[in-house]
Protein backbone atom coordinates (compact mmCIF):
# COMPACT_ATOMS: atom_id res chain seq x y z
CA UNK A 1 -34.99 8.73 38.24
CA UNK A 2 -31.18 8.20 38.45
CA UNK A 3 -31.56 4.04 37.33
CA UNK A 4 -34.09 5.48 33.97
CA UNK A 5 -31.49 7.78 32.99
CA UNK A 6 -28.30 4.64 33.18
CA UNK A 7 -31.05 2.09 31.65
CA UNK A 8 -31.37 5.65 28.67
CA UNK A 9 -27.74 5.55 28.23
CA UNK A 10 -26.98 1.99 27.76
CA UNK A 11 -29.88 1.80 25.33
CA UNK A 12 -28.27 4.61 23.95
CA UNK A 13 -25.02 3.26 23.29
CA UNK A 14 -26.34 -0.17 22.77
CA UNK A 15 -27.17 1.54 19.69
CA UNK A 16 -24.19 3.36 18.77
CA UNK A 17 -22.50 0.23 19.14
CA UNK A 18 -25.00 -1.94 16.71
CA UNK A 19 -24.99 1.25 14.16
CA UNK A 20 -23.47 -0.03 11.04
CA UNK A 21 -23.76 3.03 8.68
CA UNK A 22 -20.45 3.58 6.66
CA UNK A 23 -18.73 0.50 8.07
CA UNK A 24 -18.81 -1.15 3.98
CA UNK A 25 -16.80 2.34 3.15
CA UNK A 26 -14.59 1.99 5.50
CA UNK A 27 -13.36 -1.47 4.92
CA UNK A 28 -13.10 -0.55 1.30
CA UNK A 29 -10.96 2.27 2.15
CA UNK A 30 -9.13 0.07 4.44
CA UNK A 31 -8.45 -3.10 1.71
CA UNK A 32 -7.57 -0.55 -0.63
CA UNK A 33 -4.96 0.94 1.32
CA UNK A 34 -3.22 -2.62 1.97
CA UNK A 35 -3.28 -3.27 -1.44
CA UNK A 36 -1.99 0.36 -2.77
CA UNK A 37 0.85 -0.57 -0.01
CA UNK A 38 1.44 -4.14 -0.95
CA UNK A 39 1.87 -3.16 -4.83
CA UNK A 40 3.92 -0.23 -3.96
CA UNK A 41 6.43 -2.07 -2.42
CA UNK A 42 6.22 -4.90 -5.27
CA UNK A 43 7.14 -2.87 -7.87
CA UNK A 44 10.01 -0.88 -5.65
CA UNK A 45 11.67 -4.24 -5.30
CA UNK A 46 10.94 -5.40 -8.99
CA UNK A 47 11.28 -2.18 -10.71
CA UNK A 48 15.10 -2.01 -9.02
CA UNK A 49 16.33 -5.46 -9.87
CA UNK A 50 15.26 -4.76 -12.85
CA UNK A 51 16.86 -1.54 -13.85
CA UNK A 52 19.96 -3.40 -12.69
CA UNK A 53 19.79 -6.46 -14.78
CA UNK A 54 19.18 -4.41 -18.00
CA UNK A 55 22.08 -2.17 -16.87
CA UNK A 56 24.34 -5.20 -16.49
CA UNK A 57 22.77 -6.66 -20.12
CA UNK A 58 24.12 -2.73 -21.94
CA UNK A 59 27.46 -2.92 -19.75
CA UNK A 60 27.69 -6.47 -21.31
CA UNK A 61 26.58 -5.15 -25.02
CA UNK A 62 29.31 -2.28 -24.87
CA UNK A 63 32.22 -3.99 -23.80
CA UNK A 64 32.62 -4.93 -27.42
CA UNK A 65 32.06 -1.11 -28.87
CA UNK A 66 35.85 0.46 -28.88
CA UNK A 67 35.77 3.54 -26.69
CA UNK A 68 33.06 3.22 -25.17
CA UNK A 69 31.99 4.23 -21.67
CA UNK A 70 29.62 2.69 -18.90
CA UNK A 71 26.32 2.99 -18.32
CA UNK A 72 25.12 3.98 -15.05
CA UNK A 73 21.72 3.55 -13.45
CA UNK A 74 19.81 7.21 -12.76
């Protein structure tokens, strides 16, 4: 009785184990997550250098203006 209900339970899990359902959805969820966090942190180092550079390019522009005052980046 005891060795049925081991050989029930391995069967059991055997199938747990080989139960695919929702495994597509969850690697979908999973590459979109890497790829939310991989553009993310593309455009935080683009979007910074370049805010600089086109801060540096006005700077440049208004050294000529009389009067004038820096720009500064928000």
């Amino acid at each position: 009785m005891k060795n049925d209900m081991n050989i029930h339970d391995l069967t059991e899990n055997e199938n747990l184990l080989n139960n695919e359902e929702g495994q597509t959805f969850l690697e979908f969820v999973l590459l979109l997550m890497m790829i939310m966090f991989m553009s993310f942190g593309y455009m935080k180092i683009i979007n910074t250098g370049i805010g600089k550079y086109w801060t540096s390019m006005a700077n440049t522009l208004l050294i000529d203006v009389p009067g004038s005052k820096k720009l500064k980046l928000r």
